[in-house]
N, C-alpha and C. Protein backbone atom coordinates (compact mmCIF):
# COMPACT_ATOMS: atom_id res chain seq x y z
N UNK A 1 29.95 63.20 -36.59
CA UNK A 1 29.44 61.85 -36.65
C UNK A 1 28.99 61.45 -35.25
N UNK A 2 28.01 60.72 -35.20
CA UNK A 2 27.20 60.71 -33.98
C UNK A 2 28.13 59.37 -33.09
N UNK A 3 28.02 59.17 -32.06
CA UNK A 3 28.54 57.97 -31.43
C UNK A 3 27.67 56.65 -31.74
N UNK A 4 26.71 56.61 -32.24
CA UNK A 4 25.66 55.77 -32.41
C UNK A 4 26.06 54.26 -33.24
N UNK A 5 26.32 53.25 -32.55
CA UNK A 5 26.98 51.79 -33.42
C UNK A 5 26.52 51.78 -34.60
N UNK A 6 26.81 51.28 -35.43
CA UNK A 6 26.63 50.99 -37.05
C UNK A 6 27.15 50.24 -37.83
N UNK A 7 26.59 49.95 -38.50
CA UNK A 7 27.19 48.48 -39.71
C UNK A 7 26.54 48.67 -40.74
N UNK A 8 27.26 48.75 -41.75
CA UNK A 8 27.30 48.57 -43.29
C UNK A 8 27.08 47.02 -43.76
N UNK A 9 25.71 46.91 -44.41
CA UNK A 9 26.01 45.31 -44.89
C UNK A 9 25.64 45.31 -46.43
N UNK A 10 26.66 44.79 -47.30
CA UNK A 10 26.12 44.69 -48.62
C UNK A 10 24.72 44.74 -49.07
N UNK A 11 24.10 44.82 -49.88
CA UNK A 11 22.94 43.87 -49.59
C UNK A 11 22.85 42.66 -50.64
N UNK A 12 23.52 42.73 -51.73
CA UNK A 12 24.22 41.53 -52.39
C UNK A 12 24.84 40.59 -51.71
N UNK A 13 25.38 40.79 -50.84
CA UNK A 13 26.65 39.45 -50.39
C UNK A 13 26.17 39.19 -49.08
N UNK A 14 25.77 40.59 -48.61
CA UNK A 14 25.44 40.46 -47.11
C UNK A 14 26.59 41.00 -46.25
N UNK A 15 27.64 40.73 -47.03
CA UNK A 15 29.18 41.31 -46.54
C UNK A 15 28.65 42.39 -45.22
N UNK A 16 29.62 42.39 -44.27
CA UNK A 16 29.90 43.74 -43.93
C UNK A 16 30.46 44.54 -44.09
N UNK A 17 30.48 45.76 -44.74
CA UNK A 17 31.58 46.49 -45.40
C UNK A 17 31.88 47.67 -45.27
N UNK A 18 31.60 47.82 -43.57
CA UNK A 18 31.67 48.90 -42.59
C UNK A 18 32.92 49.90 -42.92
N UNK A 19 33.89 48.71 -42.79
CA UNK A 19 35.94 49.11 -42.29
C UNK A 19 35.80 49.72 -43.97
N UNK A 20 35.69 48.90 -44.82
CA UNK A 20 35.65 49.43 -46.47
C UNK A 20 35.06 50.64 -46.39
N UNK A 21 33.90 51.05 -46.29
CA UNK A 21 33.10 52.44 -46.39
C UNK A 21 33.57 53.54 -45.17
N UNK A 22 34.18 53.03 -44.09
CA UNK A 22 34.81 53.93 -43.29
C UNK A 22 36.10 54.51 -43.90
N UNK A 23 37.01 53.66 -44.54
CA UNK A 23 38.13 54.05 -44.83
C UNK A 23 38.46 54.75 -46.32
N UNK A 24 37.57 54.43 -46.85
CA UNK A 24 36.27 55.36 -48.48
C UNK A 24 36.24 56.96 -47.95
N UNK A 25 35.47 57.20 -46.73
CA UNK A 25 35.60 58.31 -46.15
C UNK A 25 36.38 59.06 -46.11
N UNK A 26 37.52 58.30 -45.05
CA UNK A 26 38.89 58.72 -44.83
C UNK A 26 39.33 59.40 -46.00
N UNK A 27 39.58 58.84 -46.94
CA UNK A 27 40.40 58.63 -48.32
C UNK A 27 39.64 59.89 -48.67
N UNK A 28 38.32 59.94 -49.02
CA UNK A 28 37.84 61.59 -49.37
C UNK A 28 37.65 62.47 -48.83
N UNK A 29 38.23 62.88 -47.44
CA UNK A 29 38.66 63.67 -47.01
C UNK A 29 39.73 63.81 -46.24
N UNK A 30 40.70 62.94 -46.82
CA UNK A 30 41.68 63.89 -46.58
C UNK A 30 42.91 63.97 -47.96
N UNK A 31 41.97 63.49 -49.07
CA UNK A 31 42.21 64.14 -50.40
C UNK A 31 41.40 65.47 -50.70
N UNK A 32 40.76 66.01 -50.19
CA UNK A 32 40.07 67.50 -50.40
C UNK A 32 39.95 68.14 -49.22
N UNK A 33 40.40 69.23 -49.21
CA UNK A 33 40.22 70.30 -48.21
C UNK A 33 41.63 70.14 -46.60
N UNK A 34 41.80 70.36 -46.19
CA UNK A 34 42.73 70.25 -45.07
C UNK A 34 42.83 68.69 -44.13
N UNK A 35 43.83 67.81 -44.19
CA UNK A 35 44.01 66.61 -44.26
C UNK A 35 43.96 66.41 -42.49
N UNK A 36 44.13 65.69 -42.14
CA UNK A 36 43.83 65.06 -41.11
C UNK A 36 44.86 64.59 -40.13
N UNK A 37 45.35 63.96 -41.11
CA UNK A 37 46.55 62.86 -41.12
C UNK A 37 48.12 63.45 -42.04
N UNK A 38 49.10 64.04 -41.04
CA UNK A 38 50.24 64.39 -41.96
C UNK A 38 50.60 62.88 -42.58
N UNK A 39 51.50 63.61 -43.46
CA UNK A 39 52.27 61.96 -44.11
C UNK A 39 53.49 61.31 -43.46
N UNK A 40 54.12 62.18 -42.22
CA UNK A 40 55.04 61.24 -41.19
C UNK A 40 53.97 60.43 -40.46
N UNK A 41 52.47 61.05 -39.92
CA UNK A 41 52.10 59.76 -39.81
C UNK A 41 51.18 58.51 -40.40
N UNK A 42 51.06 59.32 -41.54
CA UNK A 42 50.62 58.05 -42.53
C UNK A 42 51.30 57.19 -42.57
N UNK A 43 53.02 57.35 -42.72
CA UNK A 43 54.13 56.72 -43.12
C UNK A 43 54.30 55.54 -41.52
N UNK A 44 53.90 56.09 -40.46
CA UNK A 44 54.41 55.50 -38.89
C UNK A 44 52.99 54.67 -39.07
N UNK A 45 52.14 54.65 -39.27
CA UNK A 45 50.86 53.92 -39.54
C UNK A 45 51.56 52.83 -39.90
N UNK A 46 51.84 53.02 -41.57
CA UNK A 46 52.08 51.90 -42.43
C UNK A 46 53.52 50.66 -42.05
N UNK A 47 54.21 51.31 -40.68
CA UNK A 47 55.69 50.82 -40.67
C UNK A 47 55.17 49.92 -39.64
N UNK A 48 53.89 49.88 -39.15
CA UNK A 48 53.60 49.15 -37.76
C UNK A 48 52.65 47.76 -38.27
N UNK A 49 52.51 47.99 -39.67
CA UNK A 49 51.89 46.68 -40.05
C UNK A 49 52.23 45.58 -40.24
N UNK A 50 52.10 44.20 -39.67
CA UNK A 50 52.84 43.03 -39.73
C UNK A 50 54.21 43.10 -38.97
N UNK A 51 54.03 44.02 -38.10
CA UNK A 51 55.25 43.95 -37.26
C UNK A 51 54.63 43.68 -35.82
N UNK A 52 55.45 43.20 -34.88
CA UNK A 52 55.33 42.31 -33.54
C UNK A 52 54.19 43.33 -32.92
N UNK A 53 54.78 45.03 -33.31
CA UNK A 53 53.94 45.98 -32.25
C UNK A 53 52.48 46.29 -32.90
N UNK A 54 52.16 46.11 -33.77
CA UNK A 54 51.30 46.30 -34.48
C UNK A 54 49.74 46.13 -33.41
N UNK A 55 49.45 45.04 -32.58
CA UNK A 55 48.68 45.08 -31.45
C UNK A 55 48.39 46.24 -30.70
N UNK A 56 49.52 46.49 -30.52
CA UNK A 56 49.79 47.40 -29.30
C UNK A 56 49.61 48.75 -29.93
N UNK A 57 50.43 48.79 -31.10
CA UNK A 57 49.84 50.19 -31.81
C UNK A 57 48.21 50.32 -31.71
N UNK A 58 47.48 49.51 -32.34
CA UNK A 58 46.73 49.70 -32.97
C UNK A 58 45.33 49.99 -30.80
N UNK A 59 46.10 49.75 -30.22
CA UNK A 59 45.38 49.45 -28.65
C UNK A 59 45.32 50.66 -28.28
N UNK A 60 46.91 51.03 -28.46
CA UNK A 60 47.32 52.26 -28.33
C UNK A 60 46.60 53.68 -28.55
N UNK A 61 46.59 53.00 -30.84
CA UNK A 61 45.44 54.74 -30.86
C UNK A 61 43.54 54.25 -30.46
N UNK A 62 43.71 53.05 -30.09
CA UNK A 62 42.41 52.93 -30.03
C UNK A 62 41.83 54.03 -28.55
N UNK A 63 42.64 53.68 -27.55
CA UNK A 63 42.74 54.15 -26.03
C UNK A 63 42.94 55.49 -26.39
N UNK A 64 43.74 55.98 -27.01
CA UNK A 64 43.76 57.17 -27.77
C UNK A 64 42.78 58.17 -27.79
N UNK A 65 42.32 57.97 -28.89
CA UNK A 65 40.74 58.66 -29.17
C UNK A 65 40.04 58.34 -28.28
N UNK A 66 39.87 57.50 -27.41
CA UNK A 66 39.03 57.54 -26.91
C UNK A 66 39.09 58.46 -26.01
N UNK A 67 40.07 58.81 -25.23
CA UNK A 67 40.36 59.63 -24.24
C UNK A 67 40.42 61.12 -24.79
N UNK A 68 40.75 61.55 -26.07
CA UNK A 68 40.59 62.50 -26.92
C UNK A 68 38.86 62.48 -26.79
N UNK A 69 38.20 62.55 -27.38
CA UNK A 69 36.81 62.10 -27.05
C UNK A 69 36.02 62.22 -25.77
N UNK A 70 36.84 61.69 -24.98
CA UNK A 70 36.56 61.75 -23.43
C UNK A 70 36.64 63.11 -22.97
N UNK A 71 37.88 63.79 -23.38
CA UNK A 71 38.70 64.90 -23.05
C UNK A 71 37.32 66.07 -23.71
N UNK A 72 37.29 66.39 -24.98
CA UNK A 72 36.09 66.78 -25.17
C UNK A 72 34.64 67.05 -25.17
N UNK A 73 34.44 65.67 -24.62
CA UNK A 73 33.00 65.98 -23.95
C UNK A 73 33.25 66.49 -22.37
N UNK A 74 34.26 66.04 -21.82
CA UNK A 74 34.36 66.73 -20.78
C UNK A 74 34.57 68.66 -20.80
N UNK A 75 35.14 68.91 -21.98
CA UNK A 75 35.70 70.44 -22.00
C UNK A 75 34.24 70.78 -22.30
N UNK A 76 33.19 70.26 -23.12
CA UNK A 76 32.15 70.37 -23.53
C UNK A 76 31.32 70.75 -22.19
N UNK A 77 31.22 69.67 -21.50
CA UNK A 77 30.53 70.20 -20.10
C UNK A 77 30.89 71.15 -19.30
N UNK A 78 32.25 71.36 -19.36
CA UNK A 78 33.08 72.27 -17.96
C UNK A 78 32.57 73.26 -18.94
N UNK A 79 32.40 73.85 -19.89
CA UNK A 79 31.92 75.43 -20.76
C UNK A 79 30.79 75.62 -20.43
N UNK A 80 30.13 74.56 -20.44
CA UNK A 80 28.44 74.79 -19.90
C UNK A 80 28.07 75.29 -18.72
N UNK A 81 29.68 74.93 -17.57
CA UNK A 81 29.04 75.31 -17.13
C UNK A 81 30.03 76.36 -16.35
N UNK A 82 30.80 77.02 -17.40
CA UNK A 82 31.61 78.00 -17.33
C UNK A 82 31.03 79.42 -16.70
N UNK A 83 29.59 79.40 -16.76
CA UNK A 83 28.61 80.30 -15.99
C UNK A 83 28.81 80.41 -14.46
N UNK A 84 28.58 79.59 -13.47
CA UNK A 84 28.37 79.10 -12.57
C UNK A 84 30.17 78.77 -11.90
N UNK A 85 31.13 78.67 -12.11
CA UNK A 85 32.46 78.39 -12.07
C UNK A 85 33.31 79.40 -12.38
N UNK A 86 34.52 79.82 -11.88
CA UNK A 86 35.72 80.03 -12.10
C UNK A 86 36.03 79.51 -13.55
N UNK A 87 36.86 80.33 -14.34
CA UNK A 87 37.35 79.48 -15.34
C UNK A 87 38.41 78.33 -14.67
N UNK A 88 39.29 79.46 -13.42
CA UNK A 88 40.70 78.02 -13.49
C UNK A 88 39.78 76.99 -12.86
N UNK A 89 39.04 77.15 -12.22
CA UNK A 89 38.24 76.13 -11.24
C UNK A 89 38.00 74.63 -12.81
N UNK A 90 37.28 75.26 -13.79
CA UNK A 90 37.15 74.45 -14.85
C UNK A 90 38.14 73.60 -15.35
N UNK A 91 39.36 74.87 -15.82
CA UNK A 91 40.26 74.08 -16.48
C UNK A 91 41.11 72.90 -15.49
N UNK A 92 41.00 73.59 -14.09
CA UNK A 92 41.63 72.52 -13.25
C UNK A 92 41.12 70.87 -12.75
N UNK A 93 39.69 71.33 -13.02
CA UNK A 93 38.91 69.51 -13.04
C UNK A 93 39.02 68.87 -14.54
N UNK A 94 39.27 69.95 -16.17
CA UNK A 94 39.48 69.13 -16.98
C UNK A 94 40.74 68.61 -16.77
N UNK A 95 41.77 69.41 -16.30
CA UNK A 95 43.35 68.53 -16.40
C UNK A 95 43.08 67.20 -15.19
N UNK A 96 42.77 67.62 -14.43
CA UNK A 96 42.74 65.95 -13.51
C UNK A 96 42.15 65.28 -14.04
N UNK A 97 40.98 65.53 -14.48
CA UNK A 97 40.33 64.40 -15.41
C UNK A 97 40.89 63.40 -16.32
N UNK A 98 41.47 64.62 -17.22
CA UNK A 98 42.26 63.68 -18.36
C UNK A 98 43.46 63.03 -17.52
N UNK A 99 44.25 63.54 -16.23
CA UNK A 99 45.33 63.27 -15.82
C UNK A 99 44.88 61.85 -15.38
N UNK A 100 43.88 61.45 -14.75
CA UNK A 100 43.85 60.53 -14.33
C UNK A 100 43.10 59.14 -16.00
N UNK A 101 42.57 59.85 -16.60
CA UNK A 101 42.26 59.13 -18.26
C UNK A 101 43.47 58.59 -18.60
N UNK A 102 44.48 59.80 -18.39
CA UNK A 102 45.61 59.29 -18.89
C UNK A 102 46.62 58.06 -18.38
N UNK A 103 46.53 58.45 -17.30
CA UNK A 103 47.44 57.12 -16.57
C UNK A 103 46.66 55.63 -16.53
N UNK A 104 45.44 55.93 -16.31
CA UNK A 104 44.36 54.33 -16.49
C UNK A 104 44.93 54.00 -18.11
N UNK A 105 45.21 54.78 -19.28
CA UNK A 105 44.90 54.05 -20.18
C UNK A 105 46.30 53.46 -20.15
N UNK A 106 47.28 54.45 -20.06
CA UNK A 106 48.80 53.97 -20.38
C UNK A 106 48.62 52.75 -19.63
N UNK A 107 48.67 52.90 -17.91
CA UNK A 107 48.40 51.51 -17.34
C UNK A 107 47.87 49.94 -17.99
N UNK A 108 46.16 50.46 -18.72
CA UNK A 108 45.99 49.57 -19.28
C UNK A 108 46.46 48.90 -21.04
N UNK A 109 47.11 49.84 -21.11
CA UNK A 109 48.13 49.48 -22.74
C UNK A 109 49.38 48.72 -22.25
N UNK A 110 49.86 48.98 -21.19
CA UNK A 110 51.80 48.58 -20.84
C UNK A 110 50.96 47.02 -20.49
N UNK A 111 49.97 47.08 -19.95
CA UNK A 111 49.51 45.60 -18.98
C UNK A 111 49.41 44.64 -20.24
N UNK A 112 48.74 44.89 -21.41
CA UNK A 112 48.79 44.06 -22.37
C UNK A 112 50.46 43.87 -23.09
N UNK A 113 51.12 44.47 -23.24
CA UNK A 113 52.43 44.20 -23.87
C UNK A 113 53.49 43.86 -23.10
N UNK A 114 53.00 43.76 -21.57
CA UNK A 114 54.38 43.45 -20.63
C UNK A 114 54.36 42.15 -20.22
N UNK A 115 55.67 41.01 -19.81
CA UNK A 115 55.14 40.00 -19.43
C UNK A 115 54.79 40.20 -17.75
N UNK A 116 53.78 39.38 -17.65
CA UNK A 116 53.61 39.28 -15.80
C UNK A 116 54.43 38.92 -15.13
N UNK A 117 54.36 39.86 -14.07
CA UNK A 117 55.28 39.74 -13.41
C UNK A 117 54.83 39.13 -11.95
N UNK A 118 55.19 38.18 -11.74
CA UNK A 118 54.67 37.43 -10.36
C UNK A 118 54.81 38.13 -8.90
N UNK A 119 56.03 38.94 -8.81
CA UNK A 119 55.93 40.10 -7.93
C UNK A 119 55.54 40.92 -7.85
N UNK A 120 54.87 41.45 -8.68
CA UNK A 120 53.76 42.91 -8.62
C UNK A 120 52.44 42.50 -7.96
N UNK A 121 51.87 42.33 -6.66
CA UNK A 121 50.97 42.78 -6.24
C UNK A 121 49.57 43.38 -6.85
N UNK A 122 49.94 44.04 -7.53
CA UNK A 122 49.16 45.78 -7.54
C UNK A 122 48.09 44.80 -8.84
């Protein structure tokens, strides 16, 4: 699926019915052929709804994928140019990469769920 924005709009109602036809998807594939999603975390999905963390979950896998995503187009490029490079030379700019993906996002997930703290500087 391409990165390209998109919206679903009825053309009866006008509705948008993007989240509906995205999650239509979901549902048919990962009822046929090799699933996606085990059912411990289907089940950790469903336990975070209407509960306090539910924000934060949902921030959480958003920052998530994205960095998954991130992580891949980056492995995507370092192969390209796996010619021209060392392999460890490669794999060692994808791990900093993500190393540093990783700490910006945690950083920016704890910042939304923590209260401020008037002594932190930073």
């Amino acid at each position: 699926m391409s990165e390209t924005p998109f919206q679903v709009i009825d053309r009866q109602s006008g509705d948008d019915i993007t989240r509906g036809i995205l999650l239509q998807i979901i549902m048919e594939q990962e009822t046929g052929g090799e699933p996606l999603f085990s059912t411990d975390i289907l089940a950790q999905f469903i336990r975070n709804y209407g509960e306090t963390t539910q924000p934060g979950f949902t921030s959480f896998l958003e920052q998530s994928m994205s960095v998954f995503g991130n992580q891949q187009e980056a492995l995507r490029e370092q192969m390209q140019k796996a010619l021209t490079n060392t392999p460890l030379d490669n794999w060692l700019k994808v791990s900093e990469s993500n190393m540093q993906t990783w700490q910006k996002m945690q950083k920016d997930m704890f910042k939304g769920i923590t209260p401020n703290d008037k002594s932190d500087k930073s």
